[in-house]
N, C-alpha and C. Protein backbone atom coordinates (compact mmCIF):
# COMPACT_ATOMS: atom_id res chain seq x y z
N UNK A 1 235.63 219.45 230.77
CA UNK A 1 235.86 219.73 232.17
C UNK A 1 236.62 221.03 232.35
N UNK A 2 236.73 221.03 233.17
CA UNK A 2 237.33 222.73 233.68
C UNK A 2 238.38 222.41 235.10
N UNK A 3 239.60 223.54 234.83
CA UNK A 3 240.41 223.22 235.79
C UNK A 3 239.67 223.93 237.18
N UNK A 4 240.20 223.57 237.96
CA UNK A 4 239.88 224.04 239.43
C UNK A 4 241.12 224.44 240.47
N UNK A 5 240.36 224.46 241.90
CA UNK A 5 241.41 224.46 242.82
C UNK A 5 240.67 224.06 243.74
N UNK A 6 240.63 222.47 244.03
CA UNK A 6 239.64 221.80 245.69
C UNK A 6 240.06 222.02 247.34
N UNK A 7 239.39 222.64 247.25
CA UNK A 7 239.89 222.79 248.99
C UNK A 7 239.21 221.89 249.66
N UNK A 8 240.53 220.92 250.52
CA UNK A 8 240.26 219.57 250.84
C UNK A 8 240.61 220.07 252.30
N UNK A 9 240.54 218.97 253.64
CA UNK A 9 241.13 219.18 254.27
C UNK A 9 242.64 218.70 254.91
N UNK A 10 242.94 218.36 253.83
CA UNK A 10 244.35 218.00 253.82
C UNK A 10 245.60 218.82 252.95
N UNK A 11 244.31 218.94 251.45
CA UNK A 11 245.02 219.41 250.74
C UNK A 11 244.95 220.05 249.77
N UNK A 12 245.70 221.04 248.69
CA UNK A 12 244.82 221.96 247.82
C UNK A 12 245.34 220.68 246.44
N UNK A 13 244.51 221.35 245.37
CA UNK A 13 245.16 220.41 244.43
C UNK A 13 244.41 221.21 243.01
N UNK A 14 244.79 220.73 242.10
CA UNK A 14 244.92 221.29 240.76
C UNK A 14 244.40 220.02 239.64
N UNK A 15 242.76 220.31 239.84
CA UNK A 15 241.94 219.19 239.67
C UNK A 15 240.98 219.82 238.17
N UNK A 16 240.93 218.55 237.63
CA UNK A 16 239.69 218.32 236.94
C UNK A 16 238.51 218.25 237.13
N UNK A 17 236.90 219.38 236.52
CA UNK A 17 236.07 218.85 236.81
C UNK A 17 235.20 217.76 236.54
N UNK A 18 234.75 216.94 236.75
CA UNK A 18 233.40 215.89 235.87
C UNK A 18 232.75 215.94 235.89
N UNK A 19 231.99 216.36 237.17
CA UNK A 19 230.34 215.98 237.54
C UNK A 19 230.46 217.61 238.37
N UNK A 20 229.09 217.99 237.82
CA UNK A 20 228.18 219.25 239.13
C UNK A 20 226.72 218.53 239.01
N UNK A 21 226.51 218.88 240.19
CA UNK A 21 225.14 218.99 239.99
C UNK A 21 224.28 218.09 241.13
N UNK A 22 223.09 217.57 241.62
CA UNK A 22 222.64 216.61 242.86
C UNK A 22 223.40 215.28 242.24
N UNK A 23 223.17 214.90 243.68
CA UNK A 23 223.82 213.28 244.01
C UNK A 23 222.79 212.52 244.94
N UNK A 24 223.14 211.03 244.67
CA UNK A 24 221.92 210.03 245.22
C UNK A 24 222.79 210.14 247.07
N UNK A 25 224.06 210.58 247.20
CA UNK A 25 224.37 209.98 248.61
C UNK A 25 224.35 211.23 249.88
N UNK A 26 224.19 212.77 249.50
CA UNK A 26 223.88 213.51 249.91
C UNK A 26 222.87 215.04 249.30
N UNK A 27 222.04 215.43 250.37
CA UNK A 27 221.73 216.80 250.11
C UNK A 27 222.26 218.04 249.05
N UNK A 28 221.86 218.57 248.32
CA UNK A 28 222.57 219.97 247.51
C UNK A 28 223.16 219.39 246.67
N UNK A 29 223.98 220.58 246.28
CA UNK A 29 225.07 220.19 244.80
C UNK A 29 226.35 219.73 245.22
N UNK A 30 226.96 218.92 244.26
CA UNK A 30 228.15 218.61 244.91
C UNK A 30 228.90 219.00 243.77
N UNK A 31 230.19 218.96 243.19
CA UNK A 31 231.07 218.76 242.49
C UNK A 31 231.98 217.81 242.24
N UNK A 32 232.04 216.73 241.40
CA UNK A 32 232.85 215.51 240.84
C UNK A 32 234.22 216.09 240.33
N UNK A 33 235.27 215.54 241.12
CA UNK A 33 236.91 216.62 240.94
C UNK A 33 237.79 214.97 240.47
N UNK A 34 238.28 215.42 239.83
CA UNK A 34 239.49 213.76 239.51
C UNK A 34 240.54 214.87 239.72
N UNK A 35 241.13 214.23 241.11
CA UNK A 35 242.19 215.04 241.31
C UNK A 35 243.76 214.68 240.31
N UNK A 36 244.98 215.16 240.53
CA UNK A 36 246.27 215.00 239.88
C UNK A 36 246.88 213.77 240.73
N UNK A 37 246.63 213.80 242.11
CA UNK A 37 247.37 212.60 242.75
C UNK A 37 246.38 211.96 243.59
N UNK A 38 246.52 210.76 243.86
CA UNK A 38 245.64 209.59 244.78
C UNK A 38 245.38 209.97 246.06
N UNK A 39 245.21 211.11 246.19
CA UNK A 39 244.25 211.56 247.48
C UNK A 39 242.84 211.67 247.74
N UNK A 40 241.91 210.89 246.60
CA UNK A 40 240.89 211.53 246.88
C UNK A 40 240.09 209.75 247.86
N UNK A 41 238.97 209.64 247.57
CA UNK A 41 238.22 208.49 248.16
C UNK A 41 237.37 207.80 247.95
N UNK A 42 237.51 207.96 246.25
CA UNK A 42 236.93 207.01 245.31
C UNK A 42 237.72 206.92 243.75
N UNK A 43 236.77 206.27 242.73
CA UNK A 43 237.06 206.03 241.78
C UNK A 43 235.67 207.39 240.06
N UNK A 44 235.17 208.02 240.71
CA UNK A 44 233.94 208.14 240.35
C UNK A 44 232.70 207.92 240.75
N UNK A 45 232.39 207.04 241.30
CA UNK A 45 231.51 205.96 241.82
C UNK A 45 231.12 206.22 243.62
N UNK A 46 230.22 206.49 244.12
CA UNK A 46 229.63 206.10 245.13
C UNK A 46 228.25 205.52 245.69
N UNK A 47 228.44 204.61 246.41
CA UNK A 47 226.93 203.93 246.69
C UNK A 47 226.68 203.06 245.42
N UNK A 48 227.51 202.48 244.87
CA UNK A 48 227.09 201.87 243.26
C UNK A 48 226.85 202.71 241.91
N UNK A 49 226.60 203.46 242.41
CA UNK A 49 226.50 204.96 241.64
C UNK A 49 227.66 205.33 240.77
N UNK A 50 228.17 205.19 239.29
CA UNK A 50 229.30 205.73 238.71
C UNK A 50 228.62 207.58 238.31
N UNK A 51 229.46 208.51 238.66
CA UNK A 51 229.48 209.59 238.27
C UNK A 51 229.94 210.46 237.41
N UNK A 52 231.79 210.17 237.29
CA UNK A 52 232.52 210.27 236.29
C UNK A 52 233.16 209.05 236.75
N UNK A 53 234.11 209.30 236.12
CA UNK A 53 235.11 207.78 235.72
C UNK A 53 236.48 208.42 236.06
N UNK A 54 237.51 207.57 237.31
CA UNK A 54 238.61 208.06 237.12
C UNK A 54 238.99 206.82 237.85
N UNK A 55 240.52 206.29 238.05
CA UNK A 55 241.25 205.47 238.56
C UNK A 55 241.03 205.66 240.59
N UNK A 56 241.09 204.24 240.52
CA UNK A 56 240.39 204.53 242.03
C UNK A 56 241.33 205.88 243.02
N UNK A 57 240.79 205.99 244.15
CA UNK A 57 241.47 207.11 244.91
C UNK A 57 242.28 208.48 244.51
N UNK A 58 241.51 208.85 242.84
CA UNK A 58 241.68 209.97 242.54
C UNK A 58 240.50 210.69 241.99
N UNK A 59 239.06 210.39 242.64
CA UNK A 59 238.29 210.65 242.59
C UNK A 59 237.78 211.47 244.22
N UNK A 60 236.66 213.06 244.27
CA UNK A 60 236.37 213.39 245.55
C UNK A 60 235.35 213.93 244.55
N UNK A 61 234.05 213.98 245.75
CA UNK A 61 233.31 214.87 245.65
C UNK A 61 233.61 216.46 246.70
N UNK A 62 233.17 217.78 246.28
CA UNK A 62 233.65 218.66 246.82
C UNK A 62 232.08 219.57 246.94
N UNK A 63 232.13 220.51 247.78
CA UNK A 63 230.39 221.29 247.85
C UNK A 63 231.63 222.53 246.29
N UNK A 64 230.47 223.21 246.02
CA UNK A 64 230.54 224.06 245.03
C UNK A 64 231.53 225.33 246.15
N UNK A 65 230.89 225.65 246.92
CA UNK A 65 231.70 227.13 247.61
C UNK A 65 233.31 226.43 247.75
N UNK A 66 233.44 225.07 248.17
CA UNK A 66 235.16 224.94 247.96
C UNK A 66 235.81 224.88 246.91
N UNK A 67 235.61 225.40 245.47
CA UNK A 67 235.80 225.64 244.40
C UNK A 67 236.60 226.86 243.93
N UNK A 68 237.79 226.84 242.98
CA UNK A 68 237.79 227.47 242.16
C UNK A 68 238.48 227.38 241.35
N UNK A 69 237.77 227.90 240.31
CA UNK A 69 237.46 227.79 238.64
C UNK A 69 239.03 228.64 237.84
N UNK A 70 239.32 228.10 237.50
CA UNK A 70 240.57 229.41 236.54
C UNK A 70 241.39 228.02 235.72
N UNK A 71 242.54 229.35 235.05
CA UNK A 71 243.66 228.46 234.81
C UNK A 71 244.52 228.12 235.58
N UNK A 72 245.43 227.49 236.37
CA UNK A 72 245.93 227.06 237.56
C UNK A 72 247.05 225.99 236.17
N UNK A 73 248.52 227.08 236.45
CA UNK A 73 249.49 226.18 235.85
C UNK A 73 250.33 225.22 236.76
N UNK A 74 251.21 224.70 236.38
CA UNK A 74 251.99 223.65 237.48
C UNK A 74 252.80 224.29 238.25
N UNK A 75 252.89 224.29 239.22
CA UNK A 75 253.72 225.09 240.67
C UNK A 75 254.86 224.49 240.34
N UNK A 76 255.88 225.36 240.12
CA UNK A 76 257.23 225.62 240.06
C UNK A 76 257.97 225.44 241.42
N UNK A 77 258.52 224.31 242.08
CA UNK A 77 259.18 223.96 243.38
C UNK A 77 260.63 224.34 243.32
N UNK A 78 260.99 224.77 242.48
CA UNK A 78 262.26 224.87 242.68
C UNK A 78 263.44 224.16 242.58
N UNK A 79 262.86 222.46 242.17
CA UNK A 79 263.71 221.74 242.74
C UNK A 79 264.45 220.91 241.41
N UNK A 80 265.20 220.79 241.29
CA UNK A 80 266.31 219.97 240.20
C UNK A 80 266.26 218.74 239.66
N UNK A 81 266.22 218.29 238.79
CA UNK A 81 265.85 216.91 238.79
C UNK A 81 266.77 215.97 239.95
N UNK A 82 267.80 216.36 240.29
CA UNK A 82 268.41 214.96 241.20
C UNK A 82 267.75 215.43 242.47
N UNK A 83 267.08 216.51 242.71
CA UNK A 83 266.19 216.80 244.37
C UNK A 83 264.68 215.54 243.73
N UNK A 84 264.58 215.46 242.91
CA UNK A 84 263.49 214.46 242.50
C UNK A 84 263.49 213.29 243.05
């Protein structure tokens, strides 16, 4: 898989890829992302359909143009462990 960057409409995130390519539940290509946190709106799986495999609600499909591809390290917040 390959790291990414999904542009959601909530949120950006620093995702894994699994799956490119057609799908049984819409038109065109999609992209299979297992995101880092439980934002997405599946498990892998839609319509009965497994695609990749990830723990439920950290799975999204994404179109290809909201994509991008690089190394993407962990964002540095600033914050201390007792701001944790």
């Amino acid at each position: 898989g390959w790291q990414v960057l999904a542009q959601g409409p909530i949120h950006f995130s620093r995702d894994v890829t699994l799956s490119v390519g057609g799908v049984d539940f819409s038109a065109g290509n999609w992209v299979g992302v297992k995101l880092d946190e439980p934002y997405g709106k599946n498990n892998g799986s839609v319509k009965g359909r497994q695609y990749f495999e990830c723990p439920d609600k950290y799975g999204v499909f994404v179109k290809p143009s909201n994509i991008t591809v690089g190394d993407f390290p962990e964002e540095d917040l600033g914050l201390s462990d007792d701001e944790l």
